[in-house]
Protein backbone atom coordinates (compact mmCIF):
# COMPACT_ATOMS: atom_id res chain seq x y z
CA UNK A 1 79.48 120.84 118.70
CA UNK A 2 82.31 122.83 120.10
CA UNK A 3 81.23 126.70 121.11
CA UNK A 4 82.03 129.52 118.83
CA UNK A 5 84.23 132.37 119.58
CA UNK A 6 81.51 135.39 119.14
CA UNK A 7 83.67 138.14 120.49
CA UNK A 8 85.50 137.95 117.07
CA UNK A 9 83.68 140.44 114.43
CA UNK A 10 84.89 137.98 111.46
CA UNK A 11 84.03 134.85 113.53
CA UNK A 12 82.74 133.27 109.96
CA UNK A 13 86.09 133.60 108.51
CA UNK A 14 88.34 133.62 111.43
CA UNK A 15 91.23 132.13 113.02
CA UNK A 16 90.20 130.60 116.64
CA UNK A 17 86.75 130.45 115.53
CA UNK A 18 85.77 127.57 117.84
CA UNK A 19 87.06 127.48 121.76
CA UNK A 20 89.14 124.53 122.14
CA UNK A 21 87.66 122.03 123.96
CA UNK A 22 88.46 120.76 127.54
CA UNK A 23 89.91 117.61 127.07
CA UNK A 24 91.31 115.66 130.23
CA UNK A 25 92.72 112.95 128.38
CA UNK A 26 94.25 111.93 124.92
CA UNK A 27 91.47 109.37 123.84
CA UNK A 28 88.95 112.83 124.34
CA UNK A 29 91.49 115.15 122.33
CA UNK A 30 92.00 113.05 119.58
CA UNK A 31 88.20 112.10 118.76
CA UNK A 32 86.30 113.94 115.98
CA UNK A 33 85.08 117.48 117.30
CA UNK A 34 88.50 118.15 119.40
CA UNK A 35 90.43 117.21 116.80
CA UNK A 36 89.41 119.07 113.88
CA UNK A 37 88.25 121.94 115.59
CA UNK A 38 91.88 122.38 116.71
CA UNK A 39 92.73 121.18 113.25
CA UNK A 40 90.26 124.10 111.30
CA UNK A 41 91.65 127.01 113.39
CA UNK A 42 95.79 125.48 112.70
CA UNK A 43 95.16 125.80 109.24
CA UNK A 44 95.20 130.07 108.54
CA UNK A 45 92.66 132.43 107.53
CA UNK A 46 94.13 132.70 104.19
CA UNK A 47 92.84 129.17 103.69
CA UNK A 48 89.44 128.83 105.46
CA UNK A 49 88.55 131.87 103.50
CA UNK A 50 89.24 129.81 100.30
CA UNK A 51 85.76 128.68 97.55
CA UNK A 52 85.02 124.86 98.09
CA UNK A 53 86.84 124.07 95.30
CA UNK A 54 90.23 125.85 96.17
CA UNK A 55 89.10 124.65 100.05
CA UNK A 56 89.86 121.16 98.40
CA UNK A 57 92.79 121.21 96.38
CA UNK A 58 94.24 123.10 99.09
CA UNK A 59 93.40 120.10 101.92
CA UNK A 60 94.23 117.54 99.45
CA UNK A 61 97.38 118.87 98.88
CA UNK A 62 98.43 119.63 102.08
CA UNK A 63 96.78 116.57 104.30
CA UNK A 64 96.56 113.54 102.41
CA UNK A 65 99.01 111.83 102.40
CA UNK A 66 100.89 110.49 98.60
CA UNK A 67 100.18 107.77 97.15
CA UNK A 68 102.61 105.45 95.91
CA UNK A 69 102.13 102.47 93.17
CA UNK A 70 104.13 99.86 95.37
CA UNK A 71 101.87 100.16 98.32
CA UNK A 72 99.11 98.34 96.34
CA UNK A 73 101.59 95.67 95.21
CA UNK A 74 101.10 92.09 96.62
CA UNK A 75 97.82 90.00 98.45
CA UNK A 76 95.32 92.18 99.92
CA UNK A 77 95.33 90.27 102.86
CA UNK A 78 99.21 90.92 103.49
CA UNK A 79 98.46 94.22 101.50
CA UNK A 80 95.55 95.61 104.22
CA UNK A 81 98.15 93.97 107.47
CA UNK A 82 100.66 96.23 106.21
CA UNK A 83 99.22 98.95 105.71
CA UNK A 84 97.71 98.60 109.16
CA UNK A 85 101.29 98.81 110.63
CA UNK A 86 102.05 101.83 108.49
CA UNK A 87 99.33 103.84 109.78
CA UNK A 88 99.06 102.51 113.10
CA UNK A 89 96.45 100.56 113.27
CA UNK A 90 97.45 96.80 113.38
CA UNK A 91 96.91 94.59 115.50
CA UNK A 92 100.34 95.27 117.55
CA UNK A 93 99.93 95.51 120.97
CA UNK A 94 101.20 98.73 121.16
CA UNK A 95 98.95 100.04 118.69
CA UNK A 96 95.76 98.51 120.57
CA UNK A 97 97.24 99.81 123.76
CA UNK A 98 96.60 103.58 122.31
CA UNK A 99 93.17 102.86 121.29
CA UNK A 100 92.59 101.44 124.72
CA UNK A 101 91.83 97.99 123.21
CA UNK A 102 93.82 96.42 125.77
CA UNK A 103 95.46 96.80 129.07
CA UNK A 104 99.55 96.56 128.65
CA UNK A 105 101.56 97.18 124.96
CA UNK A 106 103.56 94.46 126.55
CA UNK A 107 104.81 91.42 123.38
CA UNK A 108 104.32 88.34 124.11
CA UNK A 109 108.22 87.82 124.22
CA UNK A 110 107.77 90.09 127.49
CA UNK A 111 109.65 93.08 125.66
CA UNK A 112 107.88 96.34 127.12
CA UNK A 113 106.31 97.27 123.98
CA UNK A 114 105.12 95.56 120.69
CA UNK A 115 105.79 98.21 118.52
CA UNK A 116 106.75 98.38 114.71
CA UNK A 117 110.09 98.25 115.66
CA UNK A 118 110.11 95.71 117.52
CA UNK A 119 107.92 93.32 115.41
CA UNK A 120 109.93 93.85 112.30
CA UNK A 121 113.52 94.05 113.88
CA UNK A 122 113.94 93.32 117.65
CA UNK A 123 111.23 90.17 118.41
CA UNK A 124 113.49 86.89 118.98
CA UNK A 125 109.88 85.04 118.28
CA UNK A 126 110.08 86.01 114.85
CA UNK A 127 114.14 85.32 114.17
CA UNK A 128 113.77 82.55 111.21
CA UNK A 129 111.44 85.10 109.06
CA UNK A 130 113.48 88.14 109.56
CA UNK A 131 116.82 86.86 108.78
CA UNK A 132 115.14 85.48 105.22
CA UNK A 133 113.57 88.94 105.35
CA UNK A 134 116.82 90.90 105.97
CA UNK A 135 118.92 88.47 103.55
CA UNK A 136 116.50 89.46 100.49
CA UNK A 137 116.37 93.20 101.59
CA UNK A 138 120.76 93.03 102.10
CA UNK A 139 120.94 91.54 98.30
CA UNK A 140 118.86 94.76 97.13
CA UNK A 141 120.33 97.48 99.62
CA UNK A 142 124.03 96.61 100.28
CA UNK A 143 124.38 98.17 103.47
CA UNK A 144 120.91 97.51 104.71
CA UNK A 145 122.36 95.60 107.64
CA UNK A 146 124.39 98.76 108.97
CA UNK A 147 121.53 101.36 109.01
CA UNK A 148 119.94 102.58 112.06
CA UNK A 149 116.96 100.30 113.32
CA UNK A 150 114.39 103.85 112.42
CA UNK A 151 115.94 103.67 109.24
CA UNK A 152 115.37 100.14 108.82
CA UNK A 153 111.73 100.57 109.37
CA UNK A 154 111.22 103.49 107.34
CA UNK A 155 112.49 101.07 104.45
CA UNK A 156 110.30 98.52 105.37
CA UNK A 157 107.02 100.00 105.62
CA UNK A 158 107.14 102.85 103.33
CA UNK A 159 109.70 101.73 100.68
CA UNK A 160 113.42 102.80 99.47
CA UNK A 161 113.19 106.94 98.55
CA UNK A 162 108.85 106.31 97.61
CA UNK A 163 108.74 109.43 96.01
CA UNK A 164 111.73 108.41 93.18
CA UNK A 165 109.93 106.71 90.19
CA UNK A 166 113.13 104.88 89.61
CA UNK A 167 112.99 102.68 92.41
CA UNK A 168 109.17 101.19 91.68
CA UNK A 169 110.43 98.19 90.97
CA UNK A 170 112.59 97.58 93.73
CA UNK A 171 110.33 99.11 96.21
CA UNK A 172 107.58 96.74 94.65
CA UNK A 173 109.67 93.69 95.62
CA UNK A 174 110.58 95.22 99.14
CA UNK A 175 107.05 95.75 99.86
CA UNK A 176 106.05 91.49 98.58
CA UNK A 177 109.04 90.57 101.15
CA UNK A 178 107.65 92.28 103.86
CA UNK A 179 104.16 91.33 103.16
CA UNK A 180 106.11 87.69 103.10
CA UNK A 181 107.35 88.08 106.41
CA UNK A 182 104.10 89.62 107.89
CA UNK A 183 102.33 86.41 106.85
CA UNK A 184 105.22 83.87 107.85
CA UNK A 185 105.24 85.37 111.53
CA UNK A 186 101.39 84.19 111.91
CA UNK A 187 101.01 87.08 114.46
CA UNK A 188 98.28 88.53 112.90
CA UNK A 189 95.82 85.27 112.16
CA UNK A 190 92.50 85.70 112.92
């Protein structure tokens, strides 16, 4: 448990209630006491000193994140694989690397890093599927080939404006194409 600050006379109710931890490396700062005691005293006195009830409206509100119809669209198997890449927990080398799952984010096209990016827009080992990928995207989003490769992504794993009810539809076939292409690559077979 992480040590509490008792020179504060509020410490209950305070900010910088716990002592932030010593934490010599990222894999230590980002497990479950560093992280949320650093998390608890971010989040304002105003709001610690809420009832449970507020306490929860208030975190659900602020931390989780939305959800959108679309995302649930599709297989679960290609459903769950994306989503995995969304949140950063696929099985990319890059995001095994930051886990420590592996040595070296390294692709096996011997790019530097298998990231997002470079799965869904950069790999040569994937060329075939992406172009029927980007061809289907192109006849929905006109320009789609002249964006920026971030913005690219951004469509891709979380949908055309997600928070605009008009564009369920097309975001629901968006998200079926890219589940398409997640499964036609065969990079993530078990």
């Amino acid at each position: 448990m992480p040590k509490v600050n008792w020179q504060r006379s509020d410490y209950l109710r305070s900010k910088d209630v716990y002592l932030p931890f010593n934490c010599y490396n990222s894999t230590f700062s980002k497990s479950f006491f560093p992280y949320f005691s650093k998390l608890w005293n971010s989040i304002g006195k105003e709001n610690q000193c809420k009832d449970l009830h507020d306490f929860k409206i208030f975190t659900k509100l602020s931390m989780k994140p939305p959800k959108f119809k679309f995302f649930s669209r599709g297989y679960k198997f290609s459903n769950v694989l994306l989503t995995r890449i969304r949140v950063g927990r696929s099985d990319l080398n890059q995001h095994k690397f930051v886990i420590g799952k592996i040595e070296s984010p390294e692709c096996m096209c011997h790019f530097k890093e298998e990231s997002p990016q470079h799965y869904f827009i950069d790999c040569f080992l994937y060329l075939l599927e992406r172009q029927q990928l980007f061809n289907l995207i192109e006849h929905y989003i006109p320009n789609f080939m002249k964006l920026s490769k971030k913005l690219k992504l951004h469509i891709m794993l979380n949908g055309l404006e997600p928070e605009n009810t008009d564009f369920v539809h097309l975001n629901t076939i968006l998200t079926k194409a890219v589940q398409h292409f997640i499964v036609k690559t065969n990079r993530f077979d078990i």
